[in-house]
PDB file of N, CA and C in Angstrom:
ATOM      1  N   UNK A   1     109.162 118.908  82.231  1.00  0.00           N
ATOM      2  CA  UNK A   1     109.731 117.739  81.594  1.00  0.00           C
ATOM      3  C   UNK A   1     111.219 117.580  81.900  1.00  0.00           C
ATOM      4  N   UNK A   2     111.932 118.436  82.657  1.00  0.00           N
ATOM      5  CA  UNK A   2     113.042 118.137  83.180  1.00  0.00           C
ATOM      6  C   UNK A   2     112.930 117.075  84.243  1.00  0.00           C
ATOM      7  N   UNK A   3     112.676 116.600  84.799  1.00  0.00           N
ATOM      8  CA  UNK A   3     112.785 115.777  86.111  1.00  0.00           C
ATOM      9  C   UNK A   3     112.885 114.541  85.278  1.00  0.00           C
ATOM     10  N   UNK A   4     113.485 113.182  86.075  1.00  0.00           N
ATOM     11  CA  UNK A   4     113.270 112.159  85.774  1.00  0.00           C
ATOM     12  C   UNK A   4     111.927 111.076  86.350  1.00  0.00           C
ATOM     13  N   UNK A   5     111.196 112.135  86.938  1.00  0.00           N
ATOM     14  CA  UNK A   5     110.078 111.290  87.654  1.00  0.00           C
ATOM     15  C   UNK A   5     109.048 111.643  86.634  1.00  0.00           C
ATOM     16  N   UNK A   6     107.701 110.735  86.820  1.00  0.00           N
ATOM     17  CA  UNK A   6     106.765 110.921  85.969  1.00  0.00           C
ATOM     18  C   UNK A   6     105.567 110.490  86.849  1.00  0.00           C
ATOM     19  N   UNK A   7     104.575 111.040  86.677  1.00  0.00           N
ATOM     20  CA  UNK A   7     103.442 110.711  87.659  1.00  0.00           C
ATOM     21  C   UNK A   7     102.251 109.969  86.774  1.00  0.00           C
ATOM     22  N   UNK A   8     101.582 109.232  87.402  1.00  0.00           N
ATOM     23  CA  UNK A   8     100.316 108.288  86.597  1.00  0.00           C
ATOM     24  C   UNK A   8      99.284 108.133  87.619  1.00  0.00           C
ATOM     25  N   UNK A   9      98.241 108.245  86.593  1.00  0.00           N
ATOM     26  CA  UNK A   9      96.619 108.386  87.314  1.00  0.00           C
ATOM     27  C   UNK A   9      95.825 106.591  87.113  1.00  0.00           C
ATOM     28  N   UNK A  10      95.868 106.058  88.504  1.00  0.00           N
ATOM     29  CA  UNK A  10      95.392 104.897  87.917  1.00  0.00           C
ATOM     30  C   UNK A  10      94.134 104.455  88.669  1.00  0.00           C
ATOM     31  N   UNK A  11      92.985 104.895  87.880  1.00  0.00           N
ATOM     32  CA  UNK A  11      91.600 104.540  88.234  1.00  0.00           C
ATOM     33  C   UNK A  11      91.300 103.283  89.062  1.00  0.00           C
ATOM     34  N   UNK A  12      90.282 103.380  89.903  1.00  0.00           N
ATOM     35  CA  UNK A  12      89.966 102.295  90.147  1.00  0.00           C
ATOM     36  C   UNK A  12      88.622 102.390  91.477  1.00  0.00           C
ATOM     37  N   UNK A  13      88.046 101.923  91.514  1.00  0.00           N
ATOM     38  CA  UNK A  13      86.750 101.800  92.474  1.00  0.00           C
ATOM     39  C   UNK A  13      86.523 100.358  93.107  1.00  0.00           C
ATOM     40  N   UNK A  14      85.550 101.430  94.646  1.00  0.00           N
ATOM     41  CA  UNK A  14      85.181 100.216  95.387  1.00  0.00           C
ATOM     42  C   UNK A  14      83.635 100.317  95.532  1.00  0.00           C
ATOM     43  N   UNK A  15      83.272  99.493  96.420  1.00  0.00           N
ATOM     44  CA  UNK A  15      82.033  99.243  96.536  1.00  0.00           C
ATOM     45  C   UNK A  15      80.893 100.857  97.302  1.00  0.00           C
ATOM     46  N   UNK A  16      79.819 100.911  97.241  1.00  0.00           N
ATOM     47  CA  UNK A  16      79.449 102.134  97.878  1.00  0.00           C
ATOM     48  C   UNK A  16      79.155 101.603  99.596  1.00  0.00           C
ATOM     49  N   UNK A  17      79.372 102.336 100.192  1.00  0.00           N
ATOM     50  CA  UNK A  17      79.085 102.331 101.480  1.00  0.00           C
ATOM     51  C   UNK A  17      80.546 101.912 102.127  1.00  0.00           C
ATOM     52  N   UNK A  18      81.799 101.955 101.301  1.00  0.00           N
ATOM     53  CA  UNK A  18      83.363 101.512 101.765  1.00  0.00           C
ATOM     54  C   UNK A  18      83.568 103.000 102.531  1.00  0.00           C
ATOM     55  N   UNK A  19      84.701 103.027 103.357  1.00  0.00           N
ATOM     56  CA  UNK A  19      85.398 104.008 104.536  1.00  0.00           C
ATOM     57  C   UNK A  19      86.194 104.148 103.550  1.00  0.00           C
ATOM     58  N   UNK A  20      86.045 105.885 103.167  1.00  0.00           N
ATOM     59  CA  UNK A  20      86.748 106.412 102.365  1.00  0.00           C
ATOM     60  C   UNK A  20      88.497 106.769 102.965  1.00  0.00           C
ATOM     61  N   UNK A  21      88.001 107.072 104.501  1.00  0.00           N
ATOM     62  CA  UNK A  21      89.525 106.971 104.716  1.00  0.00           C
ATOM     63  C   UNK A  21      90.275 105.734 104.955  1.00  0.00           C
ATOM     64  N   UNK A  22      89.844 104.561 104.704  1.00  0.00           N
ATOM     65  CA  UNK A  22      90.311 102.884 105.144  1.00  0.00           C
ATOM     66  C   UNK A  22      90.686 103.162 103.494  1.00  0.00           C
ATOM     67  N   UNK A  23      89.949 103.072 102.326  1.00  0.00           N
ATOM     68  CA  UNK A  23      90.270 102.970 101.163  1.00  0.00           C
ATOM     69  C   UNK A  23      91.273 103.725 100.928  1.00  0.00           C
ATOM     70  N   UNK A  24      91.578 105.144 100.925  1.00  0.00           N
ATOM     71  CA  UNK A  24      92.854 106.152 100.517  1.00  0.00           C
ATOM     72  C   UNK A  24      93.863 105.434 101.574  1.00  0.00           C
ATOM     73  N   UNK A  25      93.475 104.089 102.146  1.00  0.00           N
ATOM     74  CA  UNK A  25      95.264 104.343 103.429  1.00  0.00           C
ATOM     75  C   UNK A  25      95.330 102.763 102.513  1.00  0.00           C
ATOM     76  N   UNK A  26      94.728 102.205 102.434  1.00  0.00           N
ATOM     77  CA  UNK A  26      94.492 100.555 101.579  1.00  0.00           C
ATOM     78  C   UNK A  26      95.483 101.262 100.144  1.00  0.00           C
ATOM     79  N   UNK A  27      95.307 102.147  99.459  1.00  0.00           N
ATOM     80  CA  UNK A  27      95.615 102.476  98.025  1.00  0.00           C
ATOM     81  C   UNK A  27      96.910 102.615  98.483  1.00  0.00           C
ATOM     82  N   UNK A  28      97.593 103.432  99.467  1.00  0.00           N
ATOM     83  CA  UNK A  28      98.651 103.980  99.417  1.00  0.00           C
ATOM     84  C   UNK A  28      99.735 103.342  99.900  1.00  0.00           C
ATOM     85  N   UNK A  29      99.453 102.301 101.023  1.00  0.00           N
ATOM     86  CA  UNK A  29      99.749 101.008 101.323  1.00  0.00           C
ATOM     87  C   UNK A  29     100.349 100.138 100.244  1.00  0.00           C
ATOM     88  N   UNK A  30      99.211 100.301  99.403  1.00  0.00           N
ATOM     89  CA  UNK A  30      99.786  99.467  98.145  1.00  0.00           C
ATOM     90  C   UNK A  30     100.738  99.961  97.040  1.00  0.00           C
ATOM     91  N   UNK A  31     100.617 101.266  97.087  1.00  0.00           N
ATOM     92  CA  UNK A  31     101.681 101.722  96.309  1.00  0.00           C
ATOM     93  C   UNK A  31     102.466 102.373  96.767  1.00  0.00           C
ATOM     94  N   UNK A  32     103.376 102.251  98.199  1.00  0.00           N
ATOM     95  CA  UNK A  32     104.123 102.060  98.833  1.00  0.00           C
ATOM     96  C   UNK A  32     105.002 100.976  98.724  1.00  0.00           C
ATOM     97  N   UNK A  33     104.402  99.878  98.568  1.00  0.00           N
ATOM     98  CA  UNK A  33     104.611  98.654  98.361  1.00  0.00           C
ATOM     99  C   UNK A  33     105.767  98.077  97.107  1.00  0.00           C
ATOM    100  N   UNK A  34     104.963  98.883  95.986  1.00  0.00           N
ATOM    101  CA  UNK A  34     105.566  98.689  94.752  1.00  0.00           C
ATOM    102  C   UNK A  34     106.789  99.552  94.494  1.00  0.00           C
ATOM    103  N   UNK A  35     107.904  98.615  94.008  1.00  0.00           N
ATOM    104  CA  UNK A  35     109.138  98.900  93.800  1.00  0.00           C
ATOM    105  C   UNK A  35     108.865 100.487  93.172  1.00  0.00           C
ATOM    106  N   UNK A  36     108.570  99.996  92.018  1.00  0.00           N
ATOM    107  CA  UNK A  36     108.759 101.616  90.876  1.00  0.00           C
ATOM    108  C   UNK A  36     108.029 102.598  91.185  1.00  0.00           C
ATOM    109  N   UNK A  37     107.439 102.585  92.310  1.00  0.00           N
ATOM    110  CA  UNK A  37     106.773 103.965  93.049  1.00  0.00           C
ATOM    111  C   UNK A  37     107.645 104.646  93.716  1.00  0.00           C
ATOM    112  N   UNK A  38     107.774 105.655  93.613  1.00  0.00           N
ATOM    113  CA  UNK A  38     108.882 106.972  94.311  1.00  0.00           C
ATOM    114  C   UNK A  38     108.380 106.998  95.763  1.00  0.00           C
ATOM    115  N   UNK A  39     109.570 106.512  96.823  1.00  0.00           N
ATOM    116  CA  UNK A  39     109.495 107.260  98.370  1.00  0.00           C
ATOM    117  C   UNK A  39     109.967 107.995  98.304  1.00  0.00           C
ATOM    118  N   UNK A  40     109.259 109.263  98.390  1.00  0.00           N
ATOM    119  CA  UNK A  40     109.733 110.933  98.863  1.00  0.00           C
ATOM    120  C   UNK A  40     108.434 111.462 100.060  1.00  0.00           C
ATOM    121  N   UNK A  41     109.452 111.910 100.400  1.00  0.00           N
ATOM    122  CA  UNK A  41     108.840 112.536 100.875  1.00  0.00           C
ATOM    123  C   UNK A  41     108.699 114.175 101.356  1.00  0.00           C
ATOM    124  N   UNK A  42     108.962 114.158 100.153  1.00  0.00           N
ATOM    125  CA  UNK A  42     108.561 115.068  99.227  1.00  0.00           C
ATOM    126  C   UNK A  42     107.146 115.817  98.640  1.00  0.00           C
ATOM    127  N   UNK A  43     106.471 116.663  99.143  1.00  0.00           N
ATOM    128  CA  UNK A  43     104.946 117.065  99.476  1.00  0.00           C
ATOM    129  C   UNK A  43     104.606 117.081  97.796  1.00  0.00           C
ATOM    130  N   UNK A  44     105.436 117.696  96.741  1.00  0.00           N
ATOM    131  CA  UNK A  44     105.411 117.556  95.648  1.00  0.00           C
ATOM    132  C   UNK A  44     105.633 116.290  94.809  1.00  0.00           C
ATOM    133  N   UNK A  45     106.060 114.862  95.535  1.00  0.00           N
ATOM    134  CA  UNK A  45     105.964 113.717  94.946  1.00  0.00           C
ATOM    135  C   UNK A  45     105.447 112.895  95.583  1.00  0.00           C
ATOM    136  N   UNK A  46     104.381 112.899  96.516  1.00  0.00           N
ATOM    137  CA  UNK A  46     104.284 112.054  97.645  1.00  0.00           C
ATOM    138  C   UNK A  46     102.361 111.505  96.828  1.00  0.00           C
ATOM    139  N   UNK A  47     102.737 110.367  97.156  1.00  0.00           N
ATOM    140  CA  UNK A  47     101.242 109.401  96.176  1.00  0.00           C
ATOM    141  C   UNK A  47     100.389 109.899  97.133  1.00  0.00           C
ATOM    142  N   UNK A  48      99.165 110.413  95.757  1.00  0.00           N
ATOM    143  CA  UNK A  48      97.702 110.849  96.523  1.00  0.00           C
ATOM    144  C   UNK A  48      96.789 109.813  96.368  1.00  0.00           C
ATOM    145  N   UNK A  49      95.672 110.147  96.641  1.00  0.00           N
ATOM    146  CA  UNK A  49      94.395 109.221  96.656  1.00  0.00           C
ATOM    147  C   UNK A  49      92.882 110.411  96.353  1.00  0.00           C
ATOM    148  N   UNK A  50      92.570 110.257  95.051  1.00  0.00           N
ATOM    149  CA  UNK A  50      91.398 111.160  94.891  1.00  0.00           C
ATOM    150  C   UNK A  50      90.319 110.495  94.389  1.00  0.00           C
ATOM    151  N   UNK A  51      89.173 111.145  95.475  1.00  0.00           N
ATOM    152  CA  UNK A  51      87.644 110.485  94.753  1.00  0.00           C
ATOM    153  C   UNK A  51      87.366 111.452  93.356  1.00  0.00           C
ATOM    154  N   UNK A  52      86.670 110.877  92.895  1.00  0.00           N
ATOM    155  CA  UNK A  52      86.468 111.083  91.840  1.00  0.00           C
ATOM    156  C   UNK A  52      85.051 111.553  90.853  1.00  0.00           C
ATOM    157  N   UNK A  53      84.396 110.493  92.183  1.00  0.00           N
ATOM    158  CA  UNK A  53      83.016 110.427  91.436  1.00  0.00           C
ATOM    159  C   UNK A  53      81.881 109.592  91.902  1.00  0.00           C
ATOM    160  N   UNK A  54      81.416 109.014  91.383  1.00  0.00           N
ATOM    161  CA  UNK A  54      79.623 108.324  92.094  1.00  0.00           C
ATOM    162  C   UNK A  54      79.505 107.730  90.550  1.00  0.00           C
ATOM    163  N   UNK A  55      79.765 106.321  90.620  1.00  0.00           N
ATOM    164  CA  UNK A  55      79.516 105.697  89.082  1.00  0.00           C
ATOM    165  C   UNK A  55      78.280 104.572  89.367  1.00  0.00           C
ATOM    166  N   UNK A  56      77.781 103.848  88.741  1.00  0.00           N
ATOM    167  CA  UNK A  56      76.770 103.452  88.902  1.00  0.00           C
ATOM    168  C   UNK A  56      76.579 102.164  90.034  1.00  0.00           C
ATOM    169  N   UNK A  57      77.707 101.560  90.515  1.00  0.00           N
ATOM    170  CA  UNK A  57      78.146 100.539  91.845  1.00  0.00           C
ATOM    171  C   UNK A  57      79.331 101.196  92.409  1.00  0.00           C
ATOM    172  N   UNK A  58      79.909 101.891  91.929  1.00  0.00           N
ATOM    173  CA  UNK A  58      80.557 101.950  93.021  1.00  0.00           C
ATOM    174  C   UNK A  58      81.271 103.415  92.777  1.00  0.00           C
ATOM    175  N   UNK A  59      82.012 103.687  94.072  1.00  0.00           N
ATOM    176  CA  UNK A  59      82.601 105.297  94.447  1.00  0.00           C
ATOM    177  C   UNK A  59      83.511 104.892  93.563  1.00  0.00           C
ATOM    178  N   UNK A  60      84.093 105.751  93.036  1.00  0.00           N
ATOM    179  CA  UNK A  60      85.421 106.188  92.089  1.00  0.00           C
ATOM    180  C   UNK A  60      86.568 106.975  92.518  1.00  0.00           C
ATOM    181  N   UNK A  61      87.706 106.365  92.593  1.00  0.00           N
ATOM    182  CA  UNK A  61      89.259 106.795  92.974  1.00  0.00           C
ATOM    183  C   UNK A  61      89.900 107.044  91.870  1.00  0.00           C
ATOM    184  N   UNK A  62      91.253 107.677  92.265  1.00  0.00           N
ATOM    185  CA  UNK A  62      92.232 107.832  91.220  1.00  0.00           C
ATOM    186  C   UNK A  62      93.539 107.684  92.357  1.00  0.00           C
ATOM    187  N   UNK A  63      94.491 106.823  92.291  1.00  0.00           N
ATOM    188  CA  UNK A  63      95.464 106.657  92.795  1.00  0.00           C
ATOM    189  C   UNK A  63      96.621 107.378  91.871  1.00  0.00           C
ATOM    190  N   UNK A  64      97.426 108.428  92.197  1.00  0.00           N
ATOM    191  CA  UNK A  64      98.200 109.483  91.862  1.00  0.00           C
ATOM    192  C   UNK A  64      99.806 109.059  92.704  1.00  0.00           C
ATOM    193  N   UNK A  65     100.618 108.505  91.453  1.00  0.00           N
ATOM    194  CA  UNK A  65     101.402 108.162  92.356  1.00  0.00           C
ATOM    195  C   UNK A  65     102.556 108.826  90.886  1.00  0.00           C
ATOM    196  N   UNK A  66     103.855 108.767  91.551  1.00  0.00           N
ATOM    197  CA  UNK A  66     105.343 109.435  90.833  1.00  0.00           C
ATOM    198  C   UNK A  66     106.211 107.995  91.074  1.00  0.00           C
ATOM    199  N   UNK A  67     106.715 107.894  89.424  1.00  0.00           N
ATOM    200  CA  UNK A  67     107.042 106.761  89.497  1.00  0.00           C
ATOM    201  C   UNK A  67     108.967 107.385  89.513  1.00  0.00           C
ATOM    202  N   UNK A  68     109.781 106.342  89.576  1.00  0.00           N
ATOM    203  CA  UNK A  68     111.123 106.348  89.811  1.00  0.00           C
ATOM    204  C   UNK A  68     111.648 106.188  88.339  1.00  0.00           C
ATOM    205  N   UNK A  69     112.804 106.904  87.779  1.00  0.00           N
ATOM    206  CA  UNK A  69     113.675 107.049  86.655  1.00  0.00           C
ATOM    207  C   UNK A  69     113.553 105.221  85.994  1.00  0.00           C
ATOM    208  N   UNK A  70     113.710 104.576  87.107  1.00  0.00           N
ATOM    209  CA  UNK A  70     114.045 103.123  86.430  1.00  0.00           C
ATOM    210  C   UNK A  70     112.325 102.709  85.807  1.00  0.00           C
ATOM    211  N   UNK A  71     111.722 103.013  86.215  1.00  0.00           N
ATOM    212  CA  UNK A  71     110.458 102.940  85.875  1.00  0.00           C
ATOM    213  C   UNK A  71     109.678 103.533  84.530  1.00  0.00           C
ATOM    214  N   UNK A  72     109.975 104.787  84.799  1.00  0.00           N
ATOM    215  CA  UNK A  72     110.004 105.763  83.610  1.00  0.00           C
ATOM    216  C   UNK A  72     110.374 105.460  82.192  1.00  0.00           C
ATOM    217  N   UNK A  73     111.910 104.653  82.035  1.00  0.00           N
ATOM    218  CA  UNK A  73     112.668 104.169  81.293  1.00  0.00           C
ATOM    219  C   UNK A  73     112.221 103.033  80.787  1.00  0.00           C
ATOM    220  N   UNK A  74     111.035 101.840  81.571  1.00  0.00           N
ATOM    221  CA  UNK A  74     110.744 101.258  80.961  1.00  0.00           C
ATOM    222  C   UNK A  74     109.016 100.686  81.475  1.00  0.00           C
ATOM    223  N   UNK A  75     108.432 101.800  80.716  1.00  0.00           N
ATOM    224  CA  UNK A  75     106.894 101.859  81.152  1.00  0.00           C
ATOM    225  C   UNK A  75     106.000 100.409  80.933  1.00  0.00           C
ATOM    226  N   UNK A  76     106.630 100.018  79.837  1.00  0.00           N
ATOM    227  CA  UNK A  76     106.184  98.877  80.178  1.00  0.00           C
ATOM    228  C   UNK A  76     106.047  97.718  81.101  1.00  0.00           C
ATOM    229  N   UNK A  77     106.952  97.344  82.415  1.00  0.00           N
ATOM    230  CA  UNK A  77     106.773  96.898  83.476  1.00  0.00           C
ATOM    231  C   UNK A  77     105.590  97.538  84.410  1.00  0.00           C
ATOM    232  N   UNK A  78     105.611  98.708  84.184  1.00  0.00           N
ATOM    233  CA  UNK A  78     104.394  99.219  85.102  1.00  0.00           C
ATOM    234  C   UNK A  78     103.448  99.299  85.130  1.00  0.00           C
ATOM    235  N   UNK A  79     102.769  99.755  83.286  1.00  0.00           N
ATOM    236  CA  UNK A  79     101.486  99.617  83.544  1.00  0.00           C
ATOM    237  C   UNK A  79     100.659  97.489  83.244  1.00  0.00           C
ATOM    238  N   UNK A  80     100.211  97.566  83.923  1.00  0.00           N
ATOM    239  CA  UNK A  80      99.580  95.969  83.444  1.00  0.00           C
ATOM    240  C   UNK A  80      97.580  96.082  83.659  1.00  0.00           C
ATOM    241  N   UNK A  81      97.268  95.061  82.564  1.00  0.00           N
ATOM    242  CA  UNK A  81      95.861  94.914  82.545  1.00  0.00           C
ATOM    243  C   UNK A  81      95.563  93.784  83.275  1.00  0.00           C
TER     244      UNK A  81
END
């Protein structure tokens, strides 16, 4: 709990029969993208991409990304429904 970074697990699935490695480079792409995502590169902060599972339509991810101090400070910009 010293650091100012904070990491978040944000679910999400695609269809079955999707290219699991097209999907983990599609996720990371995208949260690359987003401001309040941390560029490090840094092996210990660097956004993952994990399957998860076999749900009833579709494969299951977890996009694992470390968000930035300004982010942290105000969580509410980040997460959205």
């Amino acid at each position: 709990m010293y650091e100012s970074f904070r990491r978040v697990h944000i679910p999400f699935g695609v269809a079955y029969g999707s290219d699991k490695d097209e999907v983990k480079l599609a996720a990371l792409e995208a949260a690359d993208a987003v401001d309040y995502t941390l560029k490090s590169t840094n092996d210990k902060h660097k956004a993952q991409v994990w399957m998860t599972g076999f749900g009833d339509s579709s494969l299951n991810f977890e996009l694992i990304v470390w968000l930035t101090p300004a982010a942290v400070k105000l969580p509410g910009r980040v997460i959205a429904t």
